[in-house]
N, C-alpha and C. Protein backbone atom coordinates (compact mmCIF):
# COMPACT_ATOMS: atom_id res chain seq x y z
N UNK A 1 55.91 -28.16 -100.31
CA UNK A 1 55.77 -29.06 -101.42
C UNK A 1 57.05 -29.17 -102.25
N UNK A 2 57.82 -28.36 -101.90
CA UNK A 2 58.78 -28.07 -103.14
C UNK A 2 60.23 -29.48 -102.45
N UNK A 3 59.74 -30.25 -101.83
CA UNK A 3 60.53 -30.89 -100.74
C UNK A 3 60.46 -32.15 -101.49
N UNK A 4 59.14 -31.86 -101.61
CA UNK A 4 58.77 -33.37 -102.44
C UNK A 4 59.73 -34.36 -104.01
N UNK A 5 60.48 -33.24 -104.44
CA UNK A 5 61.37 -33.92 -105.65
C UNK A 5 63.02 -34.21 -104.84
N UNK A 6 63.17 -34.20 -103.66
CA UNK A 6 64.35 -34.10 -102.53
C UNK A 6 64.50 -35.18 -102.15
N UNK A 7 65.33 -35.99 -101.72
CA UNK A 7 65.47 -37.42 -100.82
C UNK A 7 66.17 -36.73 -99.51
N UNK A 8 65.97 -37.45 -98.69
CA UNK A 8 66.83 -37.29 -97.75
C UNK A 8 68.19 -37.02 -97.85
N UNK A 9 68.86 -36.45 -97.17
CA UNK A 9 70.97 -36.42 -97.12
C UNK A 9 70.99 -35.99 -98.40
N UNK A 10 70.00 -35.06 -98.79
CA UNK A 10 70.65 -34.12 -100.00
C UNK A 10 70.92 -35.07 -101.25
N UNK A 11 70.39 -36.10 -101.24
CA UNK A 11 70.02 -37.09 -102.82
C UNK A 11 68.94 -36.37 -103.36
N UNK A 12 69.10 -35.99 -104.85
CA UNK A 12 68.17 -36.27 -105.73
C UNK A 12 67.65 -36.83 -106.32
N UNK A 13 66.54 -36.94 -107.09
CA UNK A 13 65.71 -37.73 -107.62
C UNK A 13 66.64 -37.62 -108.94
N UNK A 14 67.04 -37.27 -109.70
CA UNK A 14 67.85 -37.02 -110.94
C UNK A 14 68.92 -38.06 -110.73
N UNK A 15 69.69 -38.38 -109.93
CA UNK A 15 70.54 -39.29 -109.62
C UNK A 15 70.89 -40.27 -108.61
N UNK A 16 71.01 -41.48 -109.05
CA UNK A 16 70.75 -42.46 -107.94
C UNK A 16 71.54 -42.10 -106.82
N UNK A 17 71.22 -42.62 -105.60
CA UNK A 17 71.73 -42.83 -104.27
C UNK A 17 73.44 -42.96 -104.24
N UNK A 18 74.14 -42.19 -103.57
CA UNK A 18 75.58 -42.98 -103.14
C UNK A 18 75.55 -43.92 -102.05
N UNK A 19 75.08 -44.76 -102.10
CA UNK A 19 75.02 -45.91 -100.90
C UNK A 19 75.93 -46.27 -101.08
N UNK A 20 77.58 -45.86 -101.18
CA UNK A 20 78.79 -46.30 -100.43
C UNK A 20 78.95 -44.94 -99.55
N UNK A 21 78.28 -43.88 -99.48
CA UNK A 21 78.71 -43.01 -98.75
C UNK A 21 77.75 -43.22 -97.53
N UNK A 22 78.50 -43.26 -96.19
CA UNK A 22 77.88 -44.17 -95.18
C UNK A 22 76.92 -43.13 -94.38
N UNK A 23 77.15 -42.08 -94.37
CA UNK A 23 75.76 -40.83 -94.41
C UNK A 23 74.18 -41.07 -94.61
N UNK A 24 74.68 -41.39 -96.37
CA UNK A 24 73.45 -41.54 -96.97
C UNK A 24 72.65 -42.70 -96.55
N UNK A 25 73.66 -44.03 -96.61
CA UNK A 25 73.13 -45.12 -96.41
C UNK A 25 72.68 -44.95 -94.88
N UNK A 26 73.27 -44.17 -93.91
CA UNK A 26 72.25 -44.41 -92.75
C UNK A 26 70.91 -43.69 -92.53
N UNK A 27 70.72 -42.75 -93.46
CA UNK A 27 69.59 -41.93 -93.86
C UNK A 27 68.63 -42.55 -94.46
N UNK A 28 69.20 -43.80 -95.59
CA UNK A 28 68.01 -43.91 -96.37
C UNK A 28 67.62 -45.41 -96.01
N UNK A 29 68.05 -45.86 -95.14
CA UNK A 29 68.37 -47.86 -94.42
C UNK A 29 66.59 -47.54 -93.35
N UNK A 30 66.56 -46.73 -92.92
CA UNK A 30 64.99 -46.61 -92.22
C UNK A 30 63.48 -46.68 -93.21
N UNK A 31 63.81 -45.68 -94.01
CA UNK A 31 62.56 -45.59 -94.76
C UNK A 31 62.90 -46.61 -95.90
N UNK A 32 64.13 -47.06 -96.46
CA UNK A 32 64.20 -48.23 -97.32
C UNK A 32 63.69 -49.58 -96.91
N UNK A 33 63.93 -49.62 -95.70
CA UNK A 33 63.12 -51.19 -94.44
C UNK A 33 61.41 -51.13 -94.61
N UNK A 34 61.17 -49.95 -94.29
CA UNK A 34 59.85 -49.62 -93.97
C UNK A 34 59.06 -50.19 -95.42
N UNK A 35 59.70 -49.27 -96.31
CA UNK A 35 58.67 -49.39 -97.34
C UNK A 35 59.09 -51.12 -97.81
N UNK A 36 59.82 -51.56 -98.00
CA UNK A 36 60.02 -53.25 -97.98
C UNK A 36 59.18 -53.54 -97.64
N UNK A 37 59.30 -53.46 -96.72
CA UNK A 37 57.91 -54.26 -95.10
C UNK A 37 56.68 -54.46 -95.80
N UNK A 38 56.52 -52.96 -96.29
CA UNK A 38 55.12 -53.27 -96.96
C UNK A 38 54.30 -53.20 -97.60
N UNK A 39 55.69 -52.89 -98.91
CA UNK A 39 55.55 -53.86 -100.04
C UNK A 39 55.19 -55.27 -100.13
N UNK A 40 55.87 -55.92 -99.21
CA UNK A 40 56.14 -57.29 -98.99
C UNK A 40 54.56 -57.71 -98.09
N UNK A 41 54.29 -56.65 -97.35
CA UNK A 41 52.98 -57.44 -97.14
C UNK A 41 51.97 -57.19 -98.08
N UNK A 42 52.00 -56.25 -98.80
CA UNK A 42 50.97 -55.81 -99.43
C UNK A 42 50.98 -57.04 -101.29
N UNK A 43 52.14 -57.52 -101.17
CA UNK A 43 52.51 -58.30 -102.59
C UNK A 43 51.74 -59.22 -102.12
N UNK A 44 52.28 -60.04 -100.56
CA UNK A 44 51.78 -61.28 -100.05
C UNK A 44 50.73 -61.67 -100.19
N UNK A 45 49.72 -60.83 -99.75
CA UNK A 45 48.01 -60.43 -99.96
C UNK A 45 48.03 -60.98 -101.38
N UNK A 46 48.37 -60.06 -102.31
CA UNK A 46 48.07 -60.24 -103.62
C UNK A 46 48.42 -61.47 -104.18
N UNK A 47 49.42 -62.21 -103.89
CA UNK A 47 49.91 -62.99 -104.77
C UNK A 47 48.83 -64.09 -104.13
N UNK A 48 48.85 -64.07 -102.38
CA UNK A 48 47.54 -65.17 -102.09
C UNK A 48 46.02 -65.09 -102.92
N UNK A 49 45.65 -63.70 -103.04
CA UNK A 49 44.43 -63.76 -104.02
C UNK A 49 44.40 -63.24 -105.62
N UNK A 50 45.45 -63.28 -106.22
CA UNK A 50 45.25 -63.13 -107.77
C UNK A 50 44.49 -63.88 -108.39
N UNK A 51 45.05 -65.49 -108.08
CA UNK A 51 44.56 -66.57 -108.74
C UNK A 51 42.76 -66.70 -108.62
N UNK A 52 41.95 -65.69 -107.51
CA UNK A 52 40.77 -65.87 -107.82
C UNK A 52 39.96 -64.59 -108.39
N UNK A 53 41.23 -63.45 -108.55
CA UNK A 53 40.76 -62.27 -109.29
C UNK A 53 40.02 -62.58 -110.88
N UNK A 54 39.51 -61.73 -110.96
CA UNK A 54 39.27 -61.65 -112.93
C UNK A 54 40.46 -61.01 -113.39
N UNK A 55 40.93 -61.37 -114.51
CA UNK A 55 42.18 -61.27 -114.90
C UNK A 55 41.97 -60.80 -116.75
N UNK A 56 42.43 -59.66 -116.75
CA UNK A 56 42.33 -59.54 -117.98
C UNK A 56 43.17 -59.88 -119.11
N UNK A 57 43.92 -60.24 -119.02
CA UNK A 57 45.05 -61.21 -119.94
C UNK A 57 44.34 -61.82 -120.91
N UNK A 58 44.21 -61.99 -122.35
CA UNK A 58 43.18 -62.61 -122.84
C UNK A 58 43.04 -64.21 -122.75
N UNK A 59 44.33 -64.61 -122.30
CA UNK A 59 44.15 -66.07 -122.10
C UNK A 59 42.92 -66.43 -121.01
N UNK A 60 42.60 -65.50 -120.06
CA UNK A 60 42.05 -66.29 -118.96
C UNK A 60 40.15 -65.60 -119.71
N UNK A 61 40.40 -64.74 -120.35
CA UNK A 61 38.98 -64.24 -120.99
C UNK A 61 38.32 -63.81 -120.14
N UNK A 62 38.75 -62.79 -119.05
CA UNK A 62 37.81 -62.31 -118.24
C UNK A 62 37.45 -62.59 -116.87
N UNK A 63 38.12 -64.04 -116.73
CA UNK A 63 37.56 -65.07 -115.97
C UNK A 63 39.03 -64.90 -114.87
N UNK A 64 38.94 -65.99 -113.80
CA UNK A 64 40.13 -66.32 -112.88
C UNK A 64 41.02 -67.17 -113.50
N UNK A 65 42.26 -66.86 -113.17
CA UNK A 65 43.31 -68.03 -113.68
C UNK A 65 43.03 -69.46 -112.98
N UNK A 66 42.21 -69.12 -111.42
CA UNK A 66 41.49 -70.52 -110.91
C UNK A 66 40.54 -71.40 -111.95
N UNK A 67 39.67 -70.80 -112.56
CA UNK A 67 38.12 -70.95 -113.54
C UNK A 67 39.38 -71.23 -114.55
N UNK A 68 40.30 -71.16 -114.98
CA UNK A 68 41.24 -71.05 -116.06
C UNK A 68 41.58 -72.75 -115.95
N UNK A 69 42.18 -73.11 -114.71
CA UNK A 69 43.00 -73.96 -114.82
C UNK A 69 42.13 -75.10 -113.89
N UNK A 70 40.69 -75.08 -113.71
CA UNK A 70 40.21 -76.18 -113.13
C UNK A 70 39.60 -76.46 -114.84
N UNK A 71 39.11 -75.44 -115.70
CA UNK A 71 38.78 -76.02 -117.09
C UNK A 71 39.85 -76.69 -117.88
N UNK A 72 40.80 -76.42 -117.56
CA UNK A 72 42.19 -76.87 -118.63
C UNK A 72 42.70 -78.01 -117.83
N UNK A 73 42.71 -78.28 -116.73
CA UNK A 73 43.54 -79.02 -116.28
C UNK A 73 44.60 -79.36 -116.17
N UNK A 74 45.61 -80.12 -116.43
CA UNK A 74 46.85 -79.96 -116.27
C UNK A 74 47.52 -78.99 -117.34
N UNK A 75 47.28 -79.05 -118.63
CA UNK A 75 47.80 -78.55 -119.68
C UNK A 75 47.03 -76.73 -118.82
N UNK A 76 46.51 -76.78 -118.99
CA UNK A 76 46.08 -75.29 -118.16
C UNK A 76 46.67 -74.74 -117.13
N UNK A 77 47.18 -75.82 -115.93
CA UNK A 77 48.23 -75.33 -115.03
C UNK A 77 49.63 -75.10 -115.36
N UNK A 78 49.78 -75.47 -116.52
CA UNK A 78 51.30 -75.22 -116.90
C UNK A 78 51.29 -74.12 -117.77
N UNK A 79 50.46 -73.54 -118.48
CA UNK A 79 50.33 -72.41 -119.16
C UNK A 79 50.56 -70.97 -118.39
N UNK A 80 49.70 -71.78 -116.51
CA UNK A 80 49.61 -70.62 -116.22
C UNK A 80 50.83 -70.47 -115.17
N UNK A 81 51.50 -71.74 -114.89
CA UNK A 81 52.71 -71.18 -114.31
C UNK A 81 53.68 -70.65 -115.34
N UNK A 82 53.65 -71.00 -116.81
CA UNK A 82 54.78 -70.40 -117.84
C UNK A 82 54.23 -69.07 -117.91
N UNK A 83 52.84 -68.47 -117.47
CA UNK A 83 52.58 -67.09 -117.74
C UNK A 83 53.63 -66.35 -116.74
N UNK A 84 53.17 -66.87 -115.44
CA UNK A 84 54.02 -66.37 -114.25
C UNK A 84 55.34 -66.31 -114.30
N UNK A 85 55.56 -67.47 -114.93
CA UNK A 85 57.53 -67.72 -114.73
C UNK A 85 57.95 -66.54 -115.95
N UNK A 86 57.03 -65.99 -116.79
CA UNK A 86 57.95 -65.35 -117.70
C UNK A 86 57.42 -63.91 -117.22
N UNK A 87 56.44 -63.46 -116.42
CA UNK A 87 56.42 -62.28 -115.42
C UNK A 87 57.11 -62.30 -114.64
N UNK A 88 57.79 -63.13 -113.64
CA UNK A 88 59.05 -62.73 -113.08
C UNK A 88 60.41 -63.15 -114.07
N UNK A 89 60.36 -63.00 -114.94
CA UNK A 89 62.00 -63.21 -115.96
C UNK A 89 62.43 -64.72 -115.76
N UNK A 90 61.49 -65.50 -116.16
CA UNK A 90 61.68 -66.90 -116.48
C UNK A 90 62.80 -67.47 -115.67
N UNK A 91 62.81 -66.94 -114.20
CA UNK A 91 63.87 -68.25 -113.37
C UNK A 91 62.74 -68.64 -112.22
């Protein structure tokens, strides 16, 4: 267990990665891919079904941002892409 606060190639958790030292970077380029991978599938999923989750944000009141924005209509779809655009840092 005691392995567990360790990175690979002798990185610690206390200080970021030397990924110019070409060691490290070939140590940590496997499990850095991997977990991408699936992250990226596991976001994909999500981002396809948020919009019919219950959402606790008080704008949507409990309800889906779908139930949100078929009641609001257009003015409702733009609320809820300005929610989104300013959860990823408004670009």
């Amino acid at each position: 267990m005691a392995t567990l606060n360790r990175l690979a190639a002798g990185v610690a958790w206390e200080k970021p990665a030397d990924l110019s030292n070409k060691d490290v970077l070939r140590e940590l380029t496997p499990s850095a891919l991997r977990a991408f991978l699936k992250i990226r599938e596991l976001w994909e999923k999500l981002a396809d079904r948020w919009i019919q989750l219950p959402n606790d944000n008080p704008m949507f009141e409990g309800g889906t941002p779908l139930s949100y924005m078929l009641r609001g209509g257009l003015p409702g779809m733009l609320r809820v892409r300005q929610l989104v655009d300013s959860r990823r840092g408004g670009r």
